[in-house]
PDB file of N, CA and C in Angstrom:
ATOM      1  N   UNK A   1     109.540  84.576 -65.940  1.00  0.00           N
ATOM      2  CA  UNK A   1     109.921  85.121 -67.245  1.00  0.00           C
ATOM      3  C   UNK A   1     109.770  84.047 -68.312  1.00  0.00           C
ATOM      4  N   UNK A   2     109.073  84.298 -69.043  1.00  0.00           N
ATOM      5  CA  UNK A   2     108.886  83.589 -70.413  1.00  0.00           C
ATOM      6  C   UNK A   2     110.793  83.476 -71.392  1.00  0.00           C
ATOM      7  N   UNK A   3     110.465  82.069 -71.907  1.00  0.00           N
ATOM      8  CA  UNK A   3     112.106  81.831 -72.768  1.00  0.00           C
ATOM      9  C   UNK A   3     111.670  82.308 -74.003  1.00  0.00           C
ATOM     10  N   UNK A   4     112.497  82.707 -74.083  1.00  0.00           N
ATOM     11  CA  UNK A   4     113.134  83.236 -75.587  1.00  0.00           C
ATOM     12  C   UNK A   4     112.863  82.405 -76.691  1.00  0.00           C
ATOM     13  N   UNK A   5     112.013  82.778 -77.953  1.00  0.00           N
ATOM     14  CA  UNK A   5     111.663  81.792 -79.315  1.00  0.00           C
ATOM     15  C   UNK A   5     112.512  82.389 -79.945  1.00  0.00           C
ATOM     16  N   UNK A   6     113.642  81.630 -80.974  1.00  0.00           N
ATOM     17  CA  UNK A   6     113.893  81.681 -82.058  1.00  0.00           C
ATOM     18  C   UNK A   6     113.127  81.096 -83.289  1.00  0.00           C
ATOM     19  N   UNK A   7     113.046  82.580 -84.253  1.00  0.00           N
ATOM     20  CA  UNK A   7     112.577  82.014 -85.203  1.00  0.00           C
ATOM     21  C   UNK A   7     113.471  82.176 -86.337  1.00  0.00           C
ATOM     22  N   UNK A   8     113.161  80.860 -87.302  1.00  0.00           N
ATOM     23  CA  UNK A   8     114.675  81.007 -87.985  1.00  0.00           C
ATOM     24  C   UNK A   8     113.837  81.232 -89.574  1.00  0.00           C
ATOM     25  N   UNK A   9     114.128  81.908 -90.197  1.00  0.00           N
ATOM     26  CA  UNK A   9     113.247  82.568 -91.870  1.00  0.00           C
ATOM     27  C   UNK A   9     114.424  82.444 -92.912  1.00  0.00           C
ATOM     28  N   UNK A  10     114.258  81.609 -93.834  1.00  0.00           N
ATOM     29  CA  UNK A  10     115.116  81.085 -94.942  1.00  0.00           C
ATOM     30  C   UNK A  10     114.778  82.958 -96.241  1.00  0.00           C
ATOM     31  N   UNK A  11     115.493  83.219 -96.618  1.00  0.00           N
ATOM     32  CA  UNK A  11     115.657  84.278 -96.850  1.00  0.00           C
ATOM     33  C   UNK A  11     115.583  84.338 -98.438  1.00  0.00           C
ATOM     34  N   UNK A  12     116.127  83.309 -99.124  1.00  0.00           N
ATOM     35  CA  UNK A  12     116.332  82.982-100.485  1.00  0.00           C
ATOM     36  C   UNK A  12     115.555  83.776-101.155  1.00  0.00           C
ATOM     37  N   UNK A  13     116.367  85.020-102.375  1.00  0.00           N
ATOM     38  CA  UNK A  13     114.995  85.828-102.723  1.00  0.00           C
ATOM     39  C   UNK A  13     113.925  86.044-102.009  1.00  0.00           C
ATOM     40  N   UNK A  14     113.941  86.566-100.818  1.00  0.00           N
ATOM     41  CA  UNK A  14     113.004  87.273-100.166  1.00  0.00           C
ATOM     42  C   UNK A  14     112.888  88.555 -99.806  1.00  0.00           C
ATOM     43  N   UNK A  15     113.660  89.320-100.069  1.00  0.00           N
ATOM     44  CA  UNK A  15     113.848  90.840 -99.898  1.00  0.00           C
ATOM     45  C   UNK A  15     112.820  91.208 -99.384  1.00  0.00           C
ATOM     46  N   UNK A  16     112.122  91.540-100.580  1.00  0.00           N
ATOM     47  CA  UNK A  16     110.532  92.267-100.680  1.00  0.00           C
ATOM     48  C   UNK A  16     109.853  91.927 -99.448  1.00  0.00           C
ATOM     49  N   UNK A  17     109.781  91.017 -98.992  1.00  0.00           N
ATOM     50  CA  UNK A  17     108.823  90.372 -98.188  1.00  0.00           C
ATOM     51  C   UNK A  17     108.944  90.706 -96.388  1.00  0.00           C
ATOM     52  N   UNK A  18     110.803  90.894 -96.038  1.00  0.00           N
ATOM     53  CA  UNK A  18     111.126  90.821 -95.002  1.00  0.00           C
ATOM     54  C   UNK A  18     110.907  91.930 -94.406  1.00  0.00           C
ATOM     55  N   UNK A  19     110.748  93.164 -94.333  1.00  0.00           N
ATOM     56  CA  UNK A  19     110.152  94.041 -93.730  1.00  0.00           C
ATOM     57  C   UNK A  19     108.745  94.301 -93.076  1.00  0.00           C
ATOM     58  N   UNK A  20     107.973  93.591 -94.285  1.00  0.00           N
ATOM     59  CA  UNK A  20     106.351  93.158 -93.424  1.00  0.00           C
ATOM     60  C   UNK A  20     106.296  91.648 -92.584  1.00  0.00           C
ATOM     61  N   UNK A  21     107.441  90.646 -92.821  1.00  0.00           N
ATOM     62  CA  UNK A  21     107.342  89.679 -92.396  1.00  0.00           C
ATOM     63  C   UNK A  21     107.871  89.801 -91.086  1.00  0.00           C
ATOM     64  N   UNK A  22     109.272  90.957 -90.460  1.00  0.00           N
ATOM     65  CA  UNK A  22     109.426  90.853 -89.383  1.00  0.00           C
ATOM     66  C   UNK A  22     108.491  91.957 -88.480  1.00  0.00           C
ATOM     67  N   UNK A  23     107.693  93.197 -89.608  1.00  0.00           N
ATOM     68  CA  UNK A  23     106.484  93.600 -88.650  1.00  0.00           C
ATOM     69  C   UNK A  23     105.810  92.410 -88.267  1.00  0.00           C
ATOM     70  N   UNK A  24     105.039  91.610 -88.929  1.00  0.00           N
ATOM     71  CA  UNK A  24     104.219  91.280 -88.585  1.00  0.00           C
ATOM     72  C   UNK A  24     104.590  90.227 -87.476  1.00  0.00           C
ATOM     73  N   UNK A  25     106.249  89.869 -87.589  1.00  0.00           N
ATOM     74  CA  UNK A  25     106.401  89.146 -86.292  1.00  0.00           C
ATOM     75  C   UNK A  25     106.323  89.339 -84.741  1.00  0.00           C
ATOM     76  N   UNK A  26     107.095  91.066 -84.605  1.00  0.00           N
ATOM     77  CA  UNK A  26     107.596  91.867 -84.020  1.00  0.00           C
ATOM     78  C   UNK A  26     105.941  91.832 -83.157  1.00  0.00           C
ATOM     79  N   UNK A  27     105.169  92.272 -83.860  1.00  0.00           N
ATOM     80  CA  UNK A  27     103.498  92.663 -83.474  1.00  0.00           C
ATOM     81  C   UNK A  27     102.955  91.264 -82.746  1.00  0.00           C
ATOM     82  N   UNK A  28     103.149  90.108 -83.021  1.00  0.00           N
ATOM     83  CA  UNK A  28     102.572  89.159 -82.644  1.00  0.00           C
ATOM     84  C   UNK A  28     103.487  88.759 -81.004  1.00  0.00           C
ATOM     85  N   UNK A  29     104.787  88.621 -81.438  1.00  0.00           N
ATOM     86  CA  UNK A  29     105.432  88.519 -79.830  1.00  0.00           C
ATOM     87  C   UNK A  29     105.666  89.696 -79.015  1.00  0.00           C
ATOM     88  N   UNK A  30     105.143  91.072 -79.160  1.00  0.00           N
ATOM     89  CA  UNK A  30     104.788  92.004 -78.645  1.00  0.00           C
ATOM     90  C   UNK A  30     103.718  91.905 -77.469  1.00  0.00           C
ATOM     91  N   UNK A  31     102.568  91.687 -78.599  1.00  0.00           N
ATOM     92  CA  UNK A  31     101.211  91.306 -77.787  1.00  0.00           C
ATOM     93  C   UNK A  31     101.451  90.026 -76.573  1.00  0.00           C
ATOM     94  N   UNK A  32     101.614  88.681 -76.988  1.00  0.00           N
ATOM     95  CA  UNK A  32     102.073  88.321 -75.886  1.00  0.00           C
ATOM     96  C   UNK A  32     103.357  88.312 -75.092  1.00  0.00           C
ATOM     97  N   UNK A  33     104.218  89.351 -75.163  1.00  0.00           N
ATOM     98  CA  UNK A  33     104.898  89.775 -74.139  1.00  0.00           C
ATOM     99  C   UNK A  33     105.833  88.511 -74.374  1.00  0.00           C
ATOM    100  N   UNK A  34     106.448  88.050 -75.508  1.00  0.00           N
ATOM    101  CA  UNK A  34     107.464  87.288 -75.543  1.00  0.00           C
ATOM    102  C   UNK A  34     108.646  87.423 -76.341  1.00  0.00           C
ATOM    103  N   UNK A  35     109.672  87.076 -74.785  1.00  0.00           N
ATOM    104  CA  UNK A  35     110.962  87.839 -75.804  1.00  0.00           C
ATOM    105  C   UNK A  35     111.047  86.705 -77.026  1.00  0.00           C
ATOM    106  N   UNK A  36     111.938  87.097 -78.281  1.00  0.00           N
ATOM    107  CA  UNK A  36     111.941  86.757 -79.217  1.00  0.00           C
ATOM    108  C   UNK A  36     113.593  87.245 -80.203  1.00  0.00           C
ATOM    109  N   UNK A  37     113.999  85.794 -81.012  1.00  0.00           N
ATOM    110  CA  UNK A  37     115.015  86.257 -81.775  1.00  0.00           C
ATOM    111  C   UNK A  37     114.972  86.224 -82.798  1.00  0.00           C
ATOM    112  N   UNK A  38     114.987  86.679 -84.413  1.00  0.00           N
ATOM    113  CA  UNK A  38     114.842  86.491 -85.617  1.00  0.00           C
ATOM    114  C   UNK A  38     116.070  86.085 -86.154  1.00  0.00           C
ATOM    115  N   UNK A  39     116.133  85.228 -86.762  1.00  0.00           N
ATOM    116  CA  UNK A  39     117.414  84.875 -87.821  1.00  0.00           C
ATOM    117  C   UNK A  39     117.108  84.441 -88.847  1.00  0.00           C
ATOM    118  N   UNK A  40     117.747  85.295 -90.017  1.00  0.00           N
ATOM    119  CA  UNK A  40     117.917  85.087 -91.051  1.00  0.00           C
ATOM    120  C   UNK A  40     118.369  84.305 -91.720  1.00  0.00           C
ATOM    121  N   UNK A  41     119.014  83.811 -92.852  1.00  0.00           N
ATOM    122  CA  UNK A  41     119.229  82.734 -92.816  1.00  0.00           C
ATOM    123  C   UNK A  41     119.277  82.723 -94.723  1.00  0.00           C
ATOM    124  N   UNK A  42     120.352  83.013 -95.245  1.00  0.00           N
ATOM    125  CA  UNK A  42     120.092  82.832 -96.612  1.00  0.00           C
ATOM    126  C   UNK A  42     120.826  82.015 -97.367  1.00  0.00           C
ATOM    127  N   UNK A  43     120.365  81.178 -98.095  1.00  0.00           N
ATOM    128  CA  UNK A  43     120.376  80.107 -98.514  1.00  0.00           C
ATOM    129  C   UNK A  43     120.978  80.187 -99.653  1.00  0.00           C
TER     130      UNK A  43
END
């Protein structure tokens, strides 16, 4: 079993952005089959 990446995304005025930013994360550790944690993080 593959470990777990945290990725940590500074948020500061980012609204707009975070919905395509965690597709496009979601899609990338999908494909290689790696679990994955997102945290936010606002500043």
């Amino acid at each position: 079993a593959s470990e777990r990446v945290s990725v940590v995304v500074p948020v500061y005025r980012a609204g707009d952005m975070l919905v395509e930013l965690t597709e496009r994360l979601q899609a990338v550790f999908a494909e290689r089959r790696q679990p994955f944690e997102l945290i936010f993080v606002e500043d």
